[in-house]
C-alpha atoms as a PDB file:
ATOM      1  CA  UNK A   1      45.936  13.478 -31.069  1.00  0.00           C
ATOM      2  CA  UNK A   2      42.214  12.364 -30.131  1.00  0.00           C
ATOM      3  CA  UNK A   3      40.143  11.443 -33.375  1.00  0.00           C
ATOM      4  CA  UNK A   4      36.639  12.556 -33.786  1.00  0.00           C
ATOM      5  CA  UNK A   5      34.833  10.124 -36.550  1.00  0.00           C
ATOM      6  CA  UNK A   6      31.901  12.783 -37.949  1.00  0.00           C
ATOM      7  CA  UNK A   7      28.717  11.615 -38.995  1.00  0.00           C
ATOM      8  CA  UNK A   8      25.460  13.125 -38.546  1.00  0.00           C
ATOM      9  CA  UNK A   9      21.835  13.421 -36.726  1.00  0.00           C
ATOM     10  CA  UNK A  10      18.697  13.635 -38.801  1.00  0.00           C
ATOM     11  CA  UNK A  11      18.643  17.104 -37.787  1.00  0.00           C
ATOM     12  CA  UNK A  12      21.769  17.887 -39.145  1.00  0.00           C
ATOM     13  CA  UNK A  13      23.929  18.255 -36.420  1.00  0.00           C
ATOM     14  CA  UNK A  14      27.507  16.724 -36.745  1.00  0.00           C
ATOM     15  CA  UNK A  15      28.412  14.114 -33.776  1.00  0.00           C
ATOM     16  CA  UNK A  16      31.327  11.828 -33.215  1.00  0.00           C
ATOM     17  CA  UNK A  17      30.334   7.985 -34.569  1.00  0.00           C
ATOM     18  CA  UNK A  18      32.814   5.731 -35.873  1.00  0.00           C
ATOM     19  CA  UNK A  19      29.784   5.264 -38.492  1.00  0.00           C
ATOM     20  CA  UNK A  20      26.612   6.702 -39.305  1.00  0.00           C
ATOM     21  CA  UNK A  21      24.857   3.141 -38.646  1.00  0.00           C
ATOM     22  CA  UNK A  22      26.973   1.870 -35.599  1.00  0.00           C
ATOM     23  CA  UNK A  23      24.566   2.679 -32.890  1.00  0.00           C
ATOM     24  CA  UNK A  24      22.710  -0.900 -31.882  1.00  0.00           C
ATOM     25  CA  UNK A  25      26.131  -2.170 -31.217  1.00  0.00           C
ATOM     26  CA  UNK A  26      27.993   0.467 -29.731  1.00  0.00           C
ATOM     27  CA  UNK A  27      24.575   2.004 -27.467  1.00  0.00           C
ATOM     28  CA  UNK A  28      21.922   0.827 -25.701  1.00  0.00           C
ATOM     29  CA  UNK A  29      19.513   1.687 -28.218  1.00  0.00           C
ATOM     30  CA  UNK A  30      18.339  -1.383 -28.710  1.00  0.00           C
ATOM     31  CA  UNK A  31      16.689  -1.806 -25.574  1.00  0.00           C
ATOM     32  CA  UNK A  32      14.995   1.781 -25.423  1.00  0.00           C
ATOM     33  CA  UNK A  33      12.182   3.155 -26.929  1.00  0.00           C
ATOM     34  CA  UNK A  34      14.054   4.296 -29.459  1.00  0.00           C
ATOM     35  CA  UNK A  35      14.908   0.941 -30.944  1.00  0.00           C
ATOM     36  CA  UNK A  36      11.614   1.696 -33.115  1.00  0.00           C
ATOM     37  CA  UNK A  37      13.170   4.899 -34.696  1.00  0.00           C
ATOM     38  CA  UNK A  38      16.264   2.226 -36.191  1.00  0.00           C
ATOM     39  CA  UNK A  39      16.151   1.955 -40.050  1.00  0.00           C
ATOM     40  CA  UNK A  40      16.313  -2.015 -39.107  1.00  0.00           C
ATOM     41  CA  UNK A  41      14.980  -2.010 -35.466  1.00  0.00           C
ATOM     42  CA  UNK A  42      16.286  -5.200 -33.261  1.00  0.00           C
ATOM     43  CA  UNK A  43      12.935  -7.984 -33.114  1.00  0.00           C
ATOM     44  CA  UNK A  44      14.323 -10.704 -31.689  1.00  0.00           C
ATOM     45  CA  UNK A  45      16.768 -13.376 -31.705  1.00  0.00           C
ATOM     46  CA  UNK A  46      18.186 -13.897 -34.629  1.00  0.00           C
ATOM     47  CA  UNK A  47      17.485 -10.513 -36.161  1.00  0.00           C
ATOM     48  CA  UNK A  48      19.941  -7.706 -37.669  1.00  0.00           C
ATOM     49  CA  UNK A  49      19.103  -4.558 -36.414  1.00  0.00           C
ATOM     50  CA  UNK A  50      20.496  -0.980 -37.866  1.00  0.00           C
ATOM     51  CA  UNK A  51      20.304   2.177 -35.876  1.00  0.00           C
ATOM     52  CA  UNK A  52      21.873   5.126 -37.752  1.00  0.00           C
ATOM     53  CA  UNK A  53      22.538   8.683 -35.981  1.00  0.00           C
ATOM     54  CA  UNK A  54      20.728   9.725 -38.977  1.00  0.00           C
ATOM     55  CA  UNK A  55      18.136   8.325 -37.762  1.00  0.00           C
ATOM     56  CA  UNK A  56      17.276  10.367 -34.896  1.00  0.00           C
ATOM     57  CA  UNK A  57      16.821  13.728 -33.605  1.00  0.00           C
ATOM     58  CA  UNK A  58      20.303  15.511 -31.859  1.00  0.00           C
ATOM     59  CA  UNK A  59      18.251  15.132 -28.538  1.00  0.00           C
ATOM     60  CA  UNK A  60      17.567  11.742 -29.042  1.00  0.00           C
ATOM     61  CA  UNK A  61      20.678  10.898 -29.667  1.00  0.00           C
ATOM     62  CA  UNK A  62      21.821  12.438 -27.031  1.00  0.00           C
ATOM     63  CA  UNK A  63      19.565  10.449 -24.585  1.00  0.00           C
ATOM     64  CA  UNK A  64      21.456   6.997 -25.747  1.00  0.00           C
ATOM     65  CA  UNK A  65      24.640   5.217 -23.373  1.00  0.00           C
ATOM     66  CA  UNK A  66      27.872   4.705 -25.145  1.00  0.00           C
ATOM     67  CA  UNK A  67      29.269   1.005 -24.834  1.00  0.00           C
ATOM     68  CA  UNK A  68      31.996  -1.345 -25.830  1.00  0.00           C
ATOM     69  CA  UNK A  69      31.368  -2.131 -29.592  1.00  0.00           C
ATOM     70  CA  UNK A  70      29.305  -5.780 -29.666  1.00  0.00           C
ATOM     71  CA  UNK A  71      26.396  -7.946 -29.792  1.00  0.00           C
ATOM     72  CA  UNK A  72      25.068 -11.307 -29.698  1.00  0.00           C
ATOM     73  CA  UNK A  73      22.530 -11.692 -32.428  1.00  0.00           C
ATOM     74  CA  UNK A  74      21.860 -15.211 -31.059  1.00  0.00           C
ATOM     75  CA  UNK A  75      20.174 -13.917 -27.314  1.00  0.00           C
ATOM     76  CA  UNK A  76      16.861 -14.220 -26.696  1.00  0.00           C
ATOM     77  CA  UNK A  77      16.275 -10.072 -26.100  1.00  0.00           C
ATOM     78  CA  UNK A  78      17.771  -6.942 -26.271  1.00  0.00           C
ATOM     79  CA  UNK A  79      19.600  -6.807 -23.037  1.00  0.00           C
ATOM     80  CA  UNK A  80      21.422  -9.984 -24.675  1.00  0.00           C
ATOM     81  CA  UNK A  81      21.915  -8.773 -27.849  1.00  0.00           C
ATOM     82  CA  UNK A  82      23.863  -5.745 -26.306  1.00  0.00           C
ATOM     83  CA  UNK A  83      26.376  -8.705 -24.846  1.00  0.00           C
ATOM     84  CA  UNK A  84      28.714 -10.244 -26.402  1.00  0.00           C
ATOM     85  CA  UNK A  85      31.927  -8.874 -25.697  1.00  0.00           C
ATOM     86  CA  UNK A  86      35.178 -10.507 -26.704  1.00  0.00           C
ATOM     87  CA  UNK A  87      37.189 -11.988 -23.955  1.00  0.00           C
ATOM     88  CA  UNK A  88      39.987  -9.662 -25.018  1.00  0.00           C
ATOM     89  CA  UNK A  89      38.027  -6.839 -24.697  1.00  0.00           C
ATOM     90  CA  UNK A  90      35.866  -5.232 -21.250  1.00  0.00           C
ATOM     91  CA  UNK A  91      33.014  -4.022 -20.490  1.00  0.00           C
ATOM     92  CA  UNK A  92      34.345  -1.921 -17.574  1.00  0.00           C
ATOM     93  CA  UNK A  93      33.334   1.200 -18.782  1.00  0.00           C
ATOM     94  CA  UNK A  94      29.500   0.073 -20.878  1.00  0.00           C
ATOM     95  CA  UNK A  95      27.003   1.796 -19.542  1.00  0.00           C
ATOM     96  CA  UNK A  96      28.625   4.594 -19.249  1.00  0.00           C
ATOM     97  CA  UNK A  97      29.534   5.952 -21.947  1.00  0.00           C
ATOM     98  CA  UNK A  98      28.956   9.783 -22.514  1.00  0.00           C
ATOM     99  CA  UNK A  99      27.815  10.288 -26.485  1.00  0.00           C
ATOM    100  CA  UNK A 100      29.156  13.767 -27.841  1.00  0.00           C
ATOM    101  CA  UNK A 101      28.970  16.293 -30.786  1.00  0.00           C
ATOM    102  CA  UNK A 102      31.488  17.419 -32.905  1.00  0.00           C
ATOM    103  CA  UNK A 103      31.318  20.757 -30.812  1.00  0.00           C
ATOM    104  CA  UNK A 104      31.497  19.243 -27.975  1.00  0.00           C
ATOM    105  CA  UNK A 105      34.550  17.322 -28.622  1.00  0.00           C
ATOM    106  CA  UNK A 106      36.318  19.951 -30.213  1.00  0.00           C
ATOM    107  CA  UNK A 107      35.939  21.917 -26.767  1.00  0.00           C
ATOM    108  CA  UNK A 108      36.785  19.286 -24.775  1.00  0.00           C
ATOM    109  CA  UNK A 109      40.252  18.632 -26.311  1.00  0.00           C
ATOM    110  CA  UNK A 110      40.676  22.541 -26.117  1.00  0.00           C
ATOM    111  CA  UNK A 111      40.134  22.408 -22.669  1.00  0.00           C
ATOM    112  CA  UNK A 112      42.551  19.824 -21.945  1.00  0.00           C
ATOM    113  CA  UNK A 113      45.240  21.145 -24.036  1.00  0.00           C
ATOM    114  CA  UNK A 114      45.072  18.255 -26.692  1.00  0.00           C
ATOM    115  CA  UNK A 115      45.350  17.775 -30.612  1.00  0.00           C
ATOM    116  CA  UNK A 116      42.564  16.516 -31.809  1.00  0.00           C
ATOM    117  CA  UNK A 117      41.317  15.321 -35.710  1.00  0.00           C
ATOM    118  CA  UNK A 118      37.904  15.113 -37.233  1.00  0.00           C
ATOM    119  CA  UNK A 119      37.428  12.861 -39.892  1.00  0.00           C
ATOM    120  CA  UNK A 120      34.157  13.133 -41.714  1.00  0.00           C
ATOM    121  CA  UNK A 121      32.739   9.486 -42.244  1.00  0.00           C
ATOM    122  CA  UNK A 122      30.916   8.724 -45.555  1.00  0.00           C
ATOM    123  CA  UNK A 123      27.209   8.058 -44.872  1.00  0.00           C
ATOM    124  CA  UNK A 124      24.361   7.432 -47.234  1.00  0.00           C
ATOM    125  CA  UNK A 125      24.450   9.191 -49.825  1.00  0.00           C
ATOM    126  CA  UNK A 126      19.868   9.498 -49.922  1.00  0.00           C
ATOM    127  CA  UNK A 127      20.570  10.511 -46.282  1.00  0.00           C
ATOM    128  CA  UNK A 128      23.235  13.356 -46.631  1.00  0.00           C
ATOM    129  CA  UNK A 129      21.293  14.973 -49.811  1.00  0.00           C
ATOM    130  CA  UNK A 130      18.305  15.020 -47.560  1.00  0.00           C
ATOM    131  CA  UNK A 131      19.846  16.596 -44.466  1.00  0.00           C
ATOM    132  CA  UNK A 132      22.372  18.624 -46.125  1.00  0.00           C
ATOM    133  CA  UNK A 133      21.694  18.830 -49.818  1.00  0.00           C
ATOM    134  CA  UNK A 134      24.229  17.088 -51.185  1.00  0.00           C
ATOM    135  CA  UNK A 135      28.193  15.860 -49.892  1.00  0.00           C
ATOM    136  CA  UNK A 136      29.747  19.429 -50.367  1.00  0.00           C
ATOM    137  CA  UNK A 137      27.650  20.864 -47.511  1.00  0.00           C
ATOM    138  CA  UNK A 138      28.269  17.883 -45.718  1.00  0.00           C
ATOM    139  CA  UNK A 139      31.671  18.583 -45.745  1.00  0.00           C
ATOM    140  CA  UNK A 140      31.518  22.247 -45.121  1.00  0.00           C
ATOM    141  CA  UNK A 141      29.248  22.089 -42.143  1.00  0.00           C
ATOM    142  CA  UNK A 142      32.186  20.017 -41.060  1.00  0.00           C
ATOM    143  CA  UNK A 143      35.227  22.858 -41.993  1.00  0.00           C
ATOM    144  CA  UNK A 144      32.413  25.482 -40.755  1.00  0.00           C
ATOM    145  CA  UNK A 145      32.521  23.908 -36.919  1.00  0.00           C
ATOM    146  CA  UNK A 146      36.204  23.917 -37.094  1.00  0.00           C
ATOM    147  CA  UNK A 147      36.544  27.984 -37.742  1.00  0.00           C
END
């Protein structure tokens, strides 16, 4: 069974995150333009950045690099901050990472004949009412893509 974590795009378009505000450790987003669009955009060493899906358009989103989950908030720029990879972990596959929607997913594992789960991650709660008007649309744009 392949697990789809669902948060959302400022747009309101439901993609597969393990959190709303995972992307400057799990993209390259920190060293792209888009860094500026981050609630908390990466400045430097020493500096906690926050980049949210809900924080950008569906098309920028879809414009970021998937990587290995990790950072080094200690490196001198943003190519170094994206670093910092456990030794028990790899970086074979950073860089090339494929981001994808909800939809997308779902017809994926249809394609190749799998089970798959969505499980709709809680976000900020300003954010949701914002994009979708409260947590109960939230949750049925969610059972809506799954009819």
């Amino acid at each position: 069974i392949v697990e789809c974590d669902v948060t959302f795009t400022r747009d309101g378009e439901l993609v597969c995150r393990h959190a709303e505000c995972d992307l400057h450790t799990t993209t390259n987003i920190v060293n792209t333009p888009l860094n500026a669009q981050c609630s908390v955009p990466y400045s430097g060493p020493g500096s906690a950045p926050m980049c949210c899906a809900s924080d950008l358009t569906l098309d920028q989103f879809r414009s970021l690099t998937g990587k290995m989950d990790a950072s080094n908030p200690a490196a001198s720029d943003a190519a170094g901050y994206l670093g910092g990879t456990a030794d028990w972990r790899t970086d074979l596959y950073t860089g090339r990472g494929t981001l994808m929607t909800l939809s997308e997913s779902i017809a994926l594992n249809r394609e190749l004949g799998v089970k798959h789960t969505p499980e709709l991650k809680s976000g900020d709660a300003q954010r949701i009412t914002t994009v979708f008007g409260g947590q109960a649309q939230y949750a049925q744009r969610l059972i809506d893509a799954l009819r």
